[in-house]
N, C-alpha and C. Protein backbone atom coordinates (compact mmCIF):
# COMPACT_ATOMS: atom_id res chain seq x y z
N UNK A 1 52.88 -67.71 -70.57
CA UNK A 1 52.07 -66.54 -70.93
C UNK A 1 51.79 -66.54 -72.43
N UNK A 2 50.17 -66.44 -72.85
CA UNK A 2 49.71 -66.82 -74.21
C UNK A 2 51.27 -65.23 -74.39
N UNK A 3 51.05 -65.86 -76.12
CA UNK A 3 51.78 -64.63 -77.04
C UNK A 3 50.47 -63.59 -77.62
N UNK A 4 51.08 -62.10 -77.48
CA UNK A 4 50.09 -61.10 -78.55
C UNK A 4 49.91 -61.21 -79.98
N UNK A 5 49.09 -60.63 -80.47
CA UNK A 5 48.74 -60.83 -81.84
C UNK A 5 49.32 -59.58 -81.84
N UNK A 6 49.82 -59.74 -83.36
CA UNK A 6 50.29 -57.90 -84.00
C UNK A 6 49.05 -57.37 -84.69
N UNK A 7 48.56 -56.28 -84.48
CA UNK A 7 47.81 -55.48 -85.83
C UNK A 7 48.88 -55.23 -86.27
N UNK A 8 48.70 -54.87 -87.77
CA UNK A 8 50.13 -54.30 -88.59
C UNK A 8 48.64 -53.23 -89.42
N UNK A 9 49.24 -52.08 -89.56
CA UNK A 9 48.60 -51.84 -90.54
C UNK A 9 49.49 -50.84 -91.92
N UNK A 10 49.82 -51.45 -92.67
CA UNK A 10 50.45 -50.96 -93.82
C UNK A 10 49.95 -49.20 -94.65
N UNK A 11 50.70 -48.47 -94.39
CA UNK A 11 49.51 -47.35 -95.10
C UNK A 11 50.69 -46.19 -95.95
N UNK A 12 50.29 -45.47 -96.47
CA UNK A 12 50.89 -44.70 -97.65
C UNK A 12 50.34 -43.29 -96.78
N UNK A 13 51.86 -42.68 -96.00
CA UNK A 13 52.16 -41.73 -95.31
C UNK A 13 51.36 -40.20 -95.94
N UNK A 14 51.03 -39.90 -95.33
CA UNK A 14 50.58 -37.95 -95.75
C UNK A 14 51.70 -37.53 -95.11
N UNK A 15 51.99 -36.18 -96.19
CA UNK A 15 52.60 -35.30 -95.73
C UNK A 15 52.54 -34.82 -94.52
N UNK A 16 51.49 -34.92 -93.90
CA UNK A 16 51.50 -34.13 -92.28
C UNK A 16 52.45 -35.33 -91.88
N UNK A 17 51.72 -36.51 -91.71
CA UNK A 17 52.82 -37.37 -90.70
C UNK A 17 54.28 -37.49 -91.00
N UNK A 18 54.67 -37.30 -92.69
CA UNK A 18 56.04 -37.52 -92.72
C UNK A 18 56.41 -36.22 -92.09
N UNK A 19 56.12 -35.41 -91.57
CA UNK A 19 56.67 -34.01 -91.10
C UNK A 19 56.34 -34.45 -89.75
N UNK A 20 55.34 -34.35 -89.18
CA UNK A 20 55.22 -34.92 -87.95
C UNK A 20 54.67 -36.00 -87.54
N UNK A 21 54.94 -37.14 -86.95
CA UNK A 21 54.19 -38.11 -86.16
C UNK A 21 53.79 -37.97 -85.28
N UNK A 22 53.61 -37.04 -84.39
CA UNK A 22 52.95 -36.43 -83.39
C UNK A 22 51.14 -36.41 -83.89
N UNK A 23 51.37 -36.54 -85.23
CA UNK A 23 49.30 -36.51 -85.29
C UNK A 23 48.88 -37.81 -85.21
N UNK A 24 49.46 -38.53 -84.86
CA UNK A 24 48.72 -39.61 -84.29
C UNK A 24 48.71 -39.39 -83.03
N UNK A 25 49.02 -38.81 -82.00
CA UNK A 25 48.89 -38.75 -80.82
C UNK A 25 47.64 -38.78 -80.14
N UNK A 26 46.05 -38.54 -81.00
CA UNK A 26 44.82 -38.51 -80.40
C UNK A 26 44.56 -40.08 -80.88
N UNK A 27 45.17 -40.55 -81.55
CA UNK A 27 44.78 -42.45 -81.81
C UNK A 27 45.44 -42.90 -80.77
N UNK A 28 46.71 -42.85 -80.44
CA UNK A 28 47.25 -43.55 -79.07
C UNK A 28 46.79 -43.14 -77.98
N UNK A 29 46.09 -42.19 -77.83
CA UNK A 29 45.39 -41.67 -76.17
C UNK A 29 43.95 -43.00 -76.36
N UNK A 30 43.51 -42.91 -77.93
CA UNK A 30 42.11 -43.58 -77.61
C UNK A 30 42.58 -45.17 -77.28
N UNK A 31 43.80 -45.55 -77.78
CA UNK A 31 44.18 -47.17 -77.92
C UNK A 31 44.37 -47.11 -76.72
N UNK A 32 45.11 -46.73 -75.78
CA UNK A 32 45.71 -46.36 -74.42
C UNK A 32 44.62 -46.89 -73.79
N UNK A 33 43.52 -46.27 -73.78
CA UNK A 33 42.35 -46.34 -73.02
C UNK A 33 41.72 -47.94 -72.79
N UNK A 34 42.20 -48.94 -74.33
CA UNK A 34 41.33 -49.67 -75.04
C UNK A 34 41.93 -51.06 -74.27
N UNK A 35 40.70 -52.10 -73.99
CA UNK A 35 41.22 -53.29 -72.95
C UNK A 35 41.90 -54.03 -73.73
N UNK A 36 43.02 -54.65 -73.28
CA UNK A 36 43.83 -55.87 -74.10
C UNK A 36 44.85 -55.06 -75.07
N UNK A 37 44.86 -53.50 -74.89
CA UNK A 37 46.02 -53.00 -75.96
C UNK A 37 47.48 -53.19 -74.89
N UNK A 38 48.26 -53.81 -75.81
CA UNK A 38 49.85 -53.94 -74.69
C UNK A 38 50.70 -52.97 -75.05
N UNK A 39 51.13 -52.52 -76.38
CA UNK A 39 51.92 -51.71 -77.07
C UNK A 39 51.79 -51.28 -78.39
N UNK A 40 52.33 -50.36 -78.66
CA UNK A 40 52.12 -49.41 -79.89
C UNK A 40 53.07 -49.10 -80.58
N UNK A 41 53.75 -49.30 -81.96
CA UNK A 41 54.24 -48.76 -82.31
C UNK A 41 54.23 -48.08 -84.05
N UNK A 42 54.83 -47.09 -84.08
CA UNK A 42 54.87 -47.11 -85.71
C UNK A 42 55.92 -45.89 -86.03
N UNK A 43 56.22 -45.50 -87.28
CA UNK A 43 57.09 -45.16 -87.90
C UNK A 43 56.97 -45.07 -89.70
N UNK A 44 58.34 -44.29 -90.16
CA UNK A 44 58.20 -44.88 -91.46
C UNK A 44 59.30 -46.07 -92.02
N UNK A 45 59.15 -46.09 -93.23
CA UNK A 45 59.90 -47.24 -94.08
C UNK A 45 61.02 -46.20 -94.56
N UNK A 46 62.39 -47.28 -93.80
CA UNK A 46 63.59 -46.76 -94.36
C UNK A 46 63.32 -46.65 -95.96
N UNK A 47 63.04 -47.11 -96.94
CA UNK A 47 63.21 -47.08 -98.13
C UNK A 47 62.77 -46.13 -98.63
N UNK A 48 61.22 -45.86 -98.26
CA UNK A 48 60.07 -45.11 -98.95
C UNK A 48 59.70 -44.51 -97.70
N UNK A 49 59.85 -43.09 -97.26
CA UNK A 49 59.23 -42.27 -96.33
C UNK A 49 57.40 -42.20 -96.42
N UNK A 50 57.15 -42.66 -97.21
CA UNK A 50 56.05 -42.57 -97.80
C UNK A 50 55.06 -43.12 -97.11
N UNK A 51 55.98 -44.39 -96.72
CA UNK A 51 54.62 -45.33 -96.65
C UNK A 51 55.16 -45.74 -95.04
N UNK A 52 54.29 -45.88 -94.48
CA UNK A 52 54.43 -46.17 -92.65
C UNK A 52 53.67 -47.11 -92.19
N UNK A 53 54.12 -47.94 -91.21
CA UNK A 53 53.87 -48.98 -90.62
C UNK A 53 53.10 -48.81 -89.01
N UNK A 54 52.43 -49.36 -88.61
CA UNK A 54 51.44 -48.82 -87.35
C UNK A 54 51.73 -50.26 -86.80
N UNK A 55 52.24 -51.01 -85.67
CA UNK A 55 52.40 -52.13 -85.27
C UNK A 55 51.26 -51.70 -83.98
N UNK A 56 50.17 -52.86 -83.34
CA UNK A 56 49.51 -52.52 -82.77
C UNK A 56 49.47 -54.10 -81.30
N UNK A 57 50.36 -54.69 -80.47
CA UNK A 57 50.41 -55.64 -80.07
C UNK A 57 49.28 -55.57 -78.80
N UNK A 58 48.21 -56.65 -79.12
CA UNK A 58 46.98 -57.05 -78.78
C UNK A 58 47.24 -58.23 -77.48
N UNK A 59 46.41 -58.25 -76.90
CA UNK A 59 46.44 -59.80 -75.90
C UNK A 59 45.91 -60.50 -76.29
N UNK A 60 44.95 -60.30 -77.17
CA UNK A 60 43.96 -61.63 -77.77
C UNK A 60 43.47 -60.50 -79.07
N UNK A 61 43.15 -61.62 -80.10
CA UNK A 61 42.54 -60.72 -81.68
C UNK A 61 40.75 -59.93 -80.84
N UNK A 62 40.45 -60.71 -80.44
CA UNK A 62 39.39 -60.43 -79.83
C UNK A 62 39.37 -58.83 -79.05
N UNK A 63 40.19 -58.99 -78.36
CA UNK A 63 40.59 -57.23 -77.94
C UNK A 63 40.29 -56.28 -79.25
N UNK A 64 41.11 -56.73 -79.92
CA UNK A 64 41.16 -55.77 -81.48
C UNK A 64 39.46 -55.61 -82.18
N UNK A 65 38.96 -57.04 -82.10
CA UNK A 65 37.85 -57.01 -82.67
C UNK A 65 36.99 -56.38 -81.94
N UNK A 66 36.77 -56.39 -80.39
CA UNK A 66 36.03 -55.69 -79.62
C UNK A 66 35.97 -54.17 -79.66
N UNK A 67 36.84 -53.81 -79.86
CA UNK A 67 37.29 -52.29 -79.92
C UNK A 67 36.37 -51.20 -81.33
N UNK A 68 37.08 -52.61 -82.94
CA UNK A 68 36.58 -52.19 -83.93
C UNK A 68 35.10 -52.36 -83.78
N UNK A 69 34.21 -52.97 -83.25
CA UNK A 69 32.70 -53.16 -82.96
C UNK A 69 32.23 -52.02 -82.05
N UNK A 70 33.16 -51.84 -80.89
CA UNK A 70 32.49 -50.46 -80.26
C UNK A 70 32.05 -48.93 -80.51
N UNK A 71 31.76 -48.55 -79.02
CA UNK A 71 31.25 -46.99 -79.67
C UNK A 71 32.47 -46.01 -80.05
N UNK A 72 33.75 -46.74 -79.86
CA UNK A 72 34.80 -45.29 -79.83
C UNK A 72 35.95 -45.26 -81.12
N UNK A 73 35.52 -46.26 -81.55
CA UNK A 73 35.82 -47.01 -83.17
C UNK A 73 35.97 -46.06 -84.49
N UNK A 74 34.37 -45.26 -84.34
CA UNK A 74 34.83 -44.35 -85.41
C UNK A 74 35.36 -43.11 -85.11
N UNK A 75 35.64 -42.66 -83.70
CA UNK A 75 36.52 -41.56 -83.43
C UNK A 75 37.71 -42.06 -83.93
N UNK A 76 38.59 -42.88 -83.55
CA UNK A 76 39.39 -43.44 -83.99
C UNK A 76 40.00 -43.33 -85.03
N UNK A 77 39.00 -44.18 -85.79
CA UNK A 77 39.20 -43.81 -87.58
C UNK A 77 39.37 -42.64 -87.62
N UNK A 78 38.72 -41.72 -87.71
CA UNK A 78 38.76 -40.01 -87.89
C UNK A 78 40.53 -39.44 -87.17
N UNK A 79 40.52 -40.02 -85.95
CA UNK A 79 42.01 -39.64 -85.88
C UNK A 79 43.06 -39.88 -86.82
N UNK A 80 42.88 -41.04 -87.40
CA UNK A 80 44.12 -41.73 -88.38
C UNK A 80 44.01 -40.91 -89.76
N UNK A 81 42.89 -40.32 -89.85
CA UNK A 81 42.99 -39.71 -91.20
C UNK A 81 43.53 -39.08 -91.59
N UNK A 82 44.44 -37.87 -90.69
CA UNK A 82 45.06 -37.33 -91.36
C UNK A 82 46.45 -37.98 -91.55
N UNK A 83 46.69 -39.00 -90.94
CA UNK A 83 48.17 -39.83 -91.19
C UNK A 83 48.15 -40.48 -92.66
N UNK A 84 47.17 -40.49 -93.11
CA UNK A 84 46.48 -41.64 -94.22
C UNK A 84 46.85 -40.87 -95.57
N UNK A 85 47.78 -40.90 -96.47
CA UNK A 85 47.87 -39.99 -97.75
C UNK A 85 47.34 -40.85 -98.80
N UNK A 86 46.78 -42.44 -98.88
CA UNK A 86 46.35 -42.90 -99.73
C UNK A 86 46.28 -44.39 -98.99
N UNK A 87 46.52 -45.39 -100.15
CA UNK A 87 45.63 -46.81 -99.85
C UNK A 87 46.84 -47.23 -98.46
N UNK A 88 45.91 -48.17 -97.47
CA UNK A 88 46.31 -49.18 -96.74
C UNK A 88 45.70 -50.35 -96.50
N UNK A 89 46.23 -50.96 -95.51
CA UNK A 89 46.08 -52.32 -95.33
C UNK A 89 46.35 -52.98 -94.06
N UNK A 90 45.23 -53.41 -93.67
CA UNK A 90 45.46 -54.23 -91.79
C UNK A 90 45.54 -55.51 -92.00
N UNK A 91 46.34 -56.14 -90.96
CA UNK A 91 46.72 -57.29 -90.92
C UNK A 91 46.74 -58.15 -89.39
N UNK A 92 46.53 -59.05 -89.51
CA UNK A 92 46.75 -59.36 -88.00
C UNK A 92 47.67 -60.96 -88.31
N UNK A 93 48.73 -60.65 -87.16
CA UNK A 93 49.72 -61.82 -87.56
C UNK A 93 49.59 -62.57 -85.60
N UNK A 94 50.12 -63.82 -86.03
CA UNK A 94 49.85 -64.88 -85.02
C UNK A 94 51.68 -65.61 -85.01
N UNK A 95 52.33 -64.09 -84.41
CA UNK A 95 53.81 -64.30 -84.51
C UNK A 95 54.37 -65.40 -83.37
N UNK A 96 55.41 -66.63 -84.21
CA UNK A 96 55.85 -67.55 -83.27
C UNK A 96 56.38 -67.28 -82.04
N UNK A 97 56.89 -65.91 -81.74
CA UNK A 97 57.99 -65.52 -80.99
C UNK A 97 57.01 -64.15 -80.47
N UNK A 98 57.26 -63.57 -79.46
CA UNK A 98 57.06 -62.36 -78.59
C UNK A 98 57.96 -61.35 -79.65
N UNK A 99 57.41 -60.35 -80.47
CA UNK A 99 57.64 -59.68 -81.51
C UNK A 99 58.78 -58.43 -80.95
N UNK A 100 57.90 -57.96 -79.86
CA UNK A 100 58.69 -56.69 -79.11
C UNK A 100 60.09 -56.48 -79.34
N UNK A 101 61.39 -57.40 -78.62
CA UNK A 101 62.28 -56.99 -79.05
C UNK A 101 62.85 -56.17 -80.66
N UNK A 102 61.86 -57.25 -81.77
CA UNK A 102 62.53 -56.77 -83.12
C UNK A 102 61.60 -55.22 -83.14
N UNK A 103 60.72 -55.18 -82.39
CA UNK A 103 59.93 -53.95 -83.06
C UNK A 103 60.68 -52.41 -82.34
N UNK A 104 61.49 -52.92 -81.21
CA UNK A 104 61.89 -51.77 -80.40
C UNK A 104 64.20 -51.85 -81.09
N UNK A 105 63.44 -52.56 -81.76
CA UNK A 105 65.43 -52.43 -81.67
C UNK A 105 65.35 -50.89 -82.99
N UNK A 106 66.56 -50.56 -83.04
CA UNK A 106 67.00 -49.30 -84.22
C UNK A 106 65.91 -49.76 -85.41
N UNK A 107 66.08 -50.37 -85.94
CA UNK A 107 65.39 -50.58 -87.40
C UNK A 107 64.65 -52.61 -87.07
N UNK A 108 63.08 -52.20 -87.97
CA UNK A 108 63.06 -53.50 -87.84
C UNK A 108 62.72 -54.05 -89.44
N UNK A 109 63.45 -54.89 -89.64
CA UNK A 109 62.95 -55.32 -90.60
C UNK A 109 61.83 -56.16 -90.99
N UNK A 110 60.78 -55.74 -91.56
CA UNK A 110 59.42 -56.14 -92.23
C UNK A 110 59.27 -56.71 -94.05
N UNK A 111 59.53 -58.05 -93.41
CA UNK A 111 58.92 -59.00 -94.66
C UNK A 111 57.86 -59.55 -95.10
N UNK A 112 57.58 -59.36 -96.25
CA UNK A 112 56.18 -60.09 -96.56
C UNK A 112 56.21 -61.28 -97.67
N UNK A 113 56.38 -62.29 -97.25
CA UNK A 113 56.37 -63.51 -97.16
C UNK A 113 54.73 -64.30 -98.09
N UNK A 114 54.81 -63.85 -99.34
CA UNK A 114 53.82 -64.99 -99.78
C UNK A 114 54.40 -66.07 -100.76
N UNK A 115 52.78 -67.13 -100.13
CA UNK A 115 53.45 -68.11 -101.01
C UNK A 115 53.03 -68.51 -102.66
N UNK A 116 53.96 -69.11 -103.00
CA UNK A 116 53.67 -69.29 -104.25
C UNK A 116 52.80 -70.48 -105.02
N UNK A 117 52.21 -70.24 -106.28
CA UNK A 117 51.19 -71.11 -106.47
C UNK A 117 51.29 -72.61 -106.12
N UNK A 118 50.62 -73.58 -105.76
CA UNK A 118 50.37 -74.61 -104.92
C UNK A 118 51.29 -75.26 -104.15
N UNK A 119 51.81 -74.16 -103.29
CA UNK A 119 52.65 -74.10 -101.79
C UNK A 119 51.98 -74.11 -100.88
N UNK A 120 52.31 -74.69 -99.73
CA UNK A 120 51.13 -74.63 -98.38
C UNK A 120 52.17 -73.73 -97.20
N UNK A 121 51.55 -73.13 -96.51
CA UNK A 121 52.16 -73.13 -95.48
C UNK A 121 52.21 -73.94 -94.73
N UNK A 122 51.89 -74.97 -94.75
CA UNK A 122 52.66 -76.16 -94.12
C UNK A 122 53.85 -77.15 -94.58
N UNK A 123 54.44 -76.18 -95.54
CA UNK A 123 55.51 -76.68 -96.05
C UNK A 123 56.52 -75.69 -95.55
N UNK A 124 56.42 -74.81 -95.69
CA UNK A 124 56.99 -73.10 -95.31
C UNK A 124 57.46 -73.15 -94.20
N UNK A 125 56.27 -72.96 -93.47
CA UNK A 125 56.51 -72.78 -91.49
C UNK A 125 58.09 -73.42 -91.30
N UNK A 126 57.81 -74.60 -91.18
CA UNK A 126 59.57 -75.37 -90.62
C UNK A 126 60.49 -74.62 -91.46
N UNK A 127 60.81 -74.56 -92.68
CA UNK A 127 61.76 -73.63 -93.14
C UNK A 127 61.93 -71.85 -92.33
N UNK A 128 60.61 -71.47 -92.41
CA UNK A 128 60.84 -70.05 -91.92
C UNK A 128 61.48 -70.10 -90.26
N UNK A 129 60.51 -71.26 -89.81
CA UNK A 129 61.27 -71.36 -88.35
C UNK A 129 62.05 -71.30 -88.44
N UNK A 130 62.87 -72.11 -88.96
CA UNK A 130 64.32 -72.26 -88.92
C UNK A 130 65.56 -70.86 -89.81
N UNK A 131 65.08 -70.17 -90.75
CA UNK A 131 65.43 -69.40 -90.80
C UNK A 131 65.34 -68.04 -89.94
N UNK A 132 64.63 -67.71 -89.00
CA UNK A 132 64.23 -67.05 -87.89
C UNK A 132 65.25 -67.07 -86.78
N UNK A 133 66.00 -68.86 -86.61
CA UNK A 133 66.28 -69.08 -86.07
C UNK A 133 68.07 -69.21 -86.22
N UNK A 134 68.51 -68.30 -87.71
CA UNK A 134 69.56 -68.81 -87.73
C UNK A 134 70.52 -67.90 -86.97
N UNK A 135 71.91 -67.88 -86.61
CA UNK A 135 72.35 -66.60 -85.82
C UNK A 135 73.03 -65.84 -86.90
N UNK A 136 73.15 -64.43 -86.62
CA UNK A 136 73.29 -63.32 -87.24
C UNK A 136 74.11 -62.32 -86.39
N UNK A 137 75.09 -61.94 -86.81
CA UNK A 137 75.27 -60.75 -85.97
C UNK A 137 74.51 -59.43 -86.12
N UNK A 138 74.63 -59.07 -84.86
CA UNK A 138 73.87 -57.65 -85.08
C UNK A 138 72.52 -57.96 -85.00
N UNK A 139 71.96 -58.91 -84.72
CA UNK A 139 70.58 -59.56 -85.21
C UNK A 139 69.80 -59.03 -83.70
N UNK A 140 68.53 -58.25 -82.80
CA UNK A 140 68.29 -58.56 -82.16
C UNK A 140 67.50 -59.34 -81.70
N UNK A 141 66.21 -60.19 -82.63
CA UNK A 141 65.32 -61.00 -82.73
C UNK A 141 64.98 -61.33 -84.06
N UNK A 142 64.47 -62.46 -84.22
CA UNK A 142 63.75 -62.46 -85.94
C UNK A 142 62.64 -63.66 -85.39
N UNK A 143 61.50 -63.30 -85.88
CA UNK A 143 60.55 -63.82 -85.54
C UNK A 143 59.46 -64.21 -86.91
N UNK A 144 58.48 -65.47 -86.93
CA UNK A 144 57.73 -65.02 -88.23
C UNK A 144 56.56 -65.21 -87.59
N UNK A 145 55.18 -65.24 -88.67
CA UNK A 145 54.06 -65.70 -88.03
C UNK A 145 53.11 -65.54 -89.24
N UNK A 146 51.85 -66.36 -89.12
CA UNK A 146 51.38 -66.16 -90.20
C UNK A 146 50.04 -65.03 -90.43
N UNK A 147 49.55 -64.57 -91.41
CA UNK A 147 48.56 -63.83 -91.15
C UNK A 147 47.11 -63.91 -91.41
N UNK A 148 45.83 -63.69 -89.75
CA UNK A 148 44.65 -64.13 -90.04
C UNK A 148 43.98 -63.66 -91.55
N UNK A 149 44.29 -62.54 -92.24
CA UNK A 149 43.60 -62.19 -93.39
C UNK A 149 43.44 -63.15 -94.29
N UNK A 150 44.70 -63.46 -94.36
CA UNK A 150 45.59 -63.65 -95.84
C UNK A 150 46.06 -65.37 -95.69
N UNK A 151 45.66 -66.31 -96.52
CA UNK A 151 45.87 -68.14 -96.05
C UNK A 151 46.99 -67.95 -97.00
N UNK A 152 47.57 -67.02 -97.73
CA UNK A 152 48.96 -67.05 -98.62
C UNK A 152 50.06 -66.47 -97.65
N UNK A 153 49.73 -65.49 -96.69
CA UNK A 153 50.78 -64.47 -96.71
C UNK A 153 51.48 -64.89 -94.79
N UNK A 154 52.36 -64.17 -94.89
CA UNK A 154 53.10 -64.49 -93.96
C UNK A 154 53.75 -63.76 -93.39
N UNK A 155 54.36 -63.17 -92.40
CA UNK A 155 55.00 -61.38 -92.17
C UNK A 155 56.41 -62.21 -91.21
N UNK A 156 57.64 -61.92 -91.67
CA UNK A 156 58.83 -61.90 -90.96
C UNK A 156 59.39 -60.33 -90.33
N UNK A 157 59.34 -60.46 -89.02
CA UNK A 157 60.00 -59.51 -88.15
C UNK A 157 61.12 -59.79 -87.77
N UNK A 158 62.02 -58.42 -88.03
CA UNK A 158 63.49 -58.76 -87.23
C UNK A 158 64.08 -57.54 -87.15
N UNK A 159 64.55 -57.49 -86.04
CA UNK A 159 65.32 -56.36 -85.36
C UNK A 159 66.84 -56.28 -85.42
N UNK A 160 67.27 -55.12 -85.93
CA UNK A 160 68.80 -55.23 -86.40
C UNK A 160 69.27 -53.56 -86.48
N UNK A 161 70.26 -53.91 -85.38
CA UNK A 161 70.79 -52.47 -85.14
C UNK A 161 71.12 -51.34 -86.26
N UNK A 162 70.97 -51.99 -87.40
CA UNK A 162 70.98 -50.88 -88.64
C UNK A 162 70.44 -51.51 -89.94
N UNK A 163 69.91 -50.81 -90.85
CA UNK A 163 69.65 -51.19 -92.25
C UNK A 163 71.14 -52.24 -92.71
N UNK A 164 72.50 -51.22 -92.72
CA UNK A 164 73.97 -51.66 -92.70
C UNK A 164 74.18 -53.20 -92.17
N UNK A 165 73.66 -53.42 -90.61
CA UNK A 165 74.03 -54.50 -90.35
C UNK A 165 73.16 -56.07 -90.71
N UNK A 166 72.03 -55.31 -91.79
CA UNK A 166 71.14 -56.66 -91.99
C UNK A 166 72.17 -56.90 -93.61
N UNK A 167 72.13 -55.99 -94.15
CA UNK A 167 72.54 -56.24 -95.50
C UNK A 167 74.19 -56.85 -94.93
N UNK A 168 75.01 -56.19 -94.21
CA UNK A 168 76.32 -56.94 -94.47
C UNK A 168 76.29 -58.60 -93.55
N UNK A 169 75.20 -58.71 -93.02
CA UNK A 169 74.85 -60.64 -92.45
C UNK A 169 74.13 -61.19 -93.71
N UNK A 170 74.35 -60.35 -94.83
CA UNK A 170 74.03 -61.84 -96.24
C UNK A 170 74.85 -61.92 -96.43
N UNK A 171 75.99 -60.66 -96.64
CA UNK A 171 76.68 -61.61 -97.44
C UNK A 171 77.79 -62.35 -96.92
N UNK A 172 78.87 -62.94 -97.88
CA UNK A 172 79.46 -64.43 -97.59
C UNK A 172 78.99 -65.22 -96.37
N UNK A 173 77.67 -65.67 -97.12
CA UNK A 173 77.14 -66.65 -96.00
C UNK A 173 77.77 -67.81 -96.71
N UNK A 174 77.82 -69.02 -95.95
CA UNK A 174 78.15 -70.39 -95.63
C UNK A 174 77.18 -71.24 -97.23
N UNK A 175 77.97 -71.82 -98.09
CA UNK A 175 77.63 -71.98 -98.86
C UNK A 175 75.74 -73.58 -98.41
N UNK A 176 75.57 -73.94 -97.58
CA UNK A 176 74.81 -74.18 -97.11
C UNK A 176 73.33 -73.58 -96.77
N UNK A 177 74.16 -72.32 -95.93
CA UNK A 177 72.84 -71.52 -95.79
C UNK A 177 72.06 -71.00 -96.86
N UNK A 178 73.35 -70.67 -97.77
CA UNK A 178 72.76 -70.50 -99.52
C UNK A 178 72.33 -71.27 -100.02
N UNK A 179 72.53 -72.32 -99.85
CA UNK A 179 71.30 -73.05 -100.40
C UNK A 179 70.00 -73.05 -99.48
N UNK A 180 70.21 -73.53 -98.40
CA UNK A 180 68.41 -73.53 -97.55
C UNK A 180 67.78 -71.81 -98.22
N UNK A 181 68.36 -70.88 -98.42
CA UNK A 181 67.81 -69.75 -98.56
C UNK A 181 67.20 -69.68 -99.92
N UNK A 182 67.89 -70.61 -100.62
CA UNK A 182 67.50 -70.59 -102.13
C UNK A 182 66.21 -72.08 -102.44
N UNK A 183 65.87 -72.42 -101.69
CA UNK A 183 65.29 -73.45 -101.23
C UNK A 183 63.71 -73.37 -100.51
N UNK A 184 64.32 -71.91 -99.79
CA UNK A 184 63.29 -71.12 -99.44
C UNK A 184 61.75 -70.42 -100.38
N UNK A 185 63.33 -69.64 -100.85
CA UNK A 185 62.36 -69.16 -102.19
C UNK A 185 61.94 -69.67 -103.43
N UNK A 186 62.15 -71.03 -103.72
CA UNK A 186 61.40 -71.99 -104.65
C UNK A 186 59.75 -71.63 -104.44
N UNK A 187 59.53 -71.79 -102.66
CA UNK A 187 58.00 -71.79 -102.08
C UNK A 187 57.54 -70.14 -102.23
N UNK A 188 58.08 -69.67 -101.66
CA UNK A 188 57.65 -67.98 -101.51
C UNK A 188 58.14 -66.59 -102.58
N UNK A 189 57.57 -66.09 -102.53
CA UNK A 189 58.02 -64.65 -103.06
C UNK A 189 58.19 -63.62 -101.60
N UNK A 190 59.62 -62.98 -101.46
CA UNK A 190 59.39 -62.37 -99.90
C UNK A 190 60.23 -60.63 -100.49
N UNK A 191 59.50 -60.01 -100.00
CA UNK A 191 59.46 -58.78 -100.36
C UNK A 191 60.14 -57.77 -99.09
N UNK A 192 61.21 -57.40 -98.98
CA UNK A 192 61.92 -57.03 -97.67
C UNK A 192 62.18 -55.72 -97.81
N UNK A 193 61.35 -55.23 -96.21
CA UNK A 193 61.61 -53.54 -96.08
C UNK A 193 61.99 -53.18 -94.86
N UNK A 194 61.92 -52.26 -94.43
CA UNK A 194 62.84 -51.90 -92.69
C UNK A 194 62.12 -50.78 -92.66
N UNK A 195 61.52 -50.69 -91.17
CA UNK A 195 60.70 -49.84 -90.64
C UNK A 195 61.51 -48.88 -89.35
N UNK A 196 61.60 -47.39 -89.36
CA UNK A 196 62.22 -47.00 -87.59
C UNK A 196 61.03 -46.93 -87.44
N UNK A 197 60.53 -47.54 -86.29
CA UNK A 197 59.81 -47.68 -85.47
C UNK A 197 59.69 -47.20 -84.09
N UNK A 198 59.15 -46.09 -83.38
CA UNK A 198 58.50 -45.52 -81.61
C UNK A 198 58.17 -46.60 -81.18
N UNK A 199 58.21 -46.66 -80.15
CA UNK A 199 56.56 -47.04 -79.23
C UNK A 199 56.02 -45.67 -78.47
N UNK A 200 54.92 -45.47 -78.70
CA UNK A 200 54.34 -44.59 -78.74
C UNK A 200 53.38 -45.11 -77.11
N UNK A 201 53.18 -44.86 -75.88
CA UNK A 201 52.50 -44.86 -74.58
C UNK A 201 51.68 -43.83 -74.55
């Protein structure tokens, strides 16, 4: 079974939604409706209440694109506005792994993964795989993928039963893994935040 594409869309919370997330509820009735939508989710950023994450898992980008071309497109928009307190940003990622688990566990953690000046992601990928792939406790998935916008950027998902249990799986890692990790970031700059995340039906 092909894998979904994520919409992600990055956005800087209004006060209505940090009080309630319930005003998105007329955008998920219209997505609900919309062919090729599989799941929904969003929330805010453990760090910054501020700013909230909209995960949008597609069957094909094409679904997504079909939708934004149709007639029910700018209702849509108009729903999200009042969630919207300032700048955002959509993304669509082409994740190695079936994303769901990390997006439904307690907290997921959301990385953004760019690379650095004349790095390819084809140097990256096998490293990130493999860091995706290392075991963790507490870990429920970690997944990466890269993103259609952006030929720099890259989004790591991972699901982990608490903010607590991602931070205490760094430390005293295996003087090995410290290095592949430091090895890592020669190529990238990765910027790490944690989202609670609904799924919203």
């Amino acid at each position: 079974m092909p894998l979904p594409v994520a919409e992600l869309v990055l956005f800087t919370s209004s006060q209505a939604h940090q009080k309630d997330q319930g005003i998105l509820g007329r955008s998920i009735d219209i997505l609900n409706k919309t062919e090729g939508k599989i799941a929904t989710y969003h929330g805010p950023e453990v760090e910054d209440p501020t700013n909230g994450y909209l995960f949008v898992l597609w069957q094909t980008l094409g679904h997504h694109k079909a939708l934004m071309s149709g007639p029910t497109y700018p209702a849509l928009v108009e729903t999200l506005k009042p969630a919207v307190g300032g700048p955002f940003e959509m993304l669509h990622i082409n994740f190695t792994k079936d994303p769901t688990p990390a997006l439904e566990a307690p907290v997921t953690e959301v990385a953004l993964v760019t690379l650095k000046p004349g790095k390819t992601k084809e140097e990256v990928g096998p490293l990130l795989h493999k860091l995706t792939g290392l075991p963790a406790p507490r870990i429920v998935l970690s997944t990466w993928g890269p993103t259609v916008e952006k030929e720099d950027t890259m989004i790591i998902a991972a699901g982990w039963e608490s903010v607590e249990a991602h931070e205490q799986a760094t430390k005293g890692l295996p003087e090995d893994v410290t290095k592949f990790l430091a090895s890592v970031r020669e190529l990238v700059d990765v910027k790490i935040r944690h989202g609670k995340l609904k799924k919203y039906d």
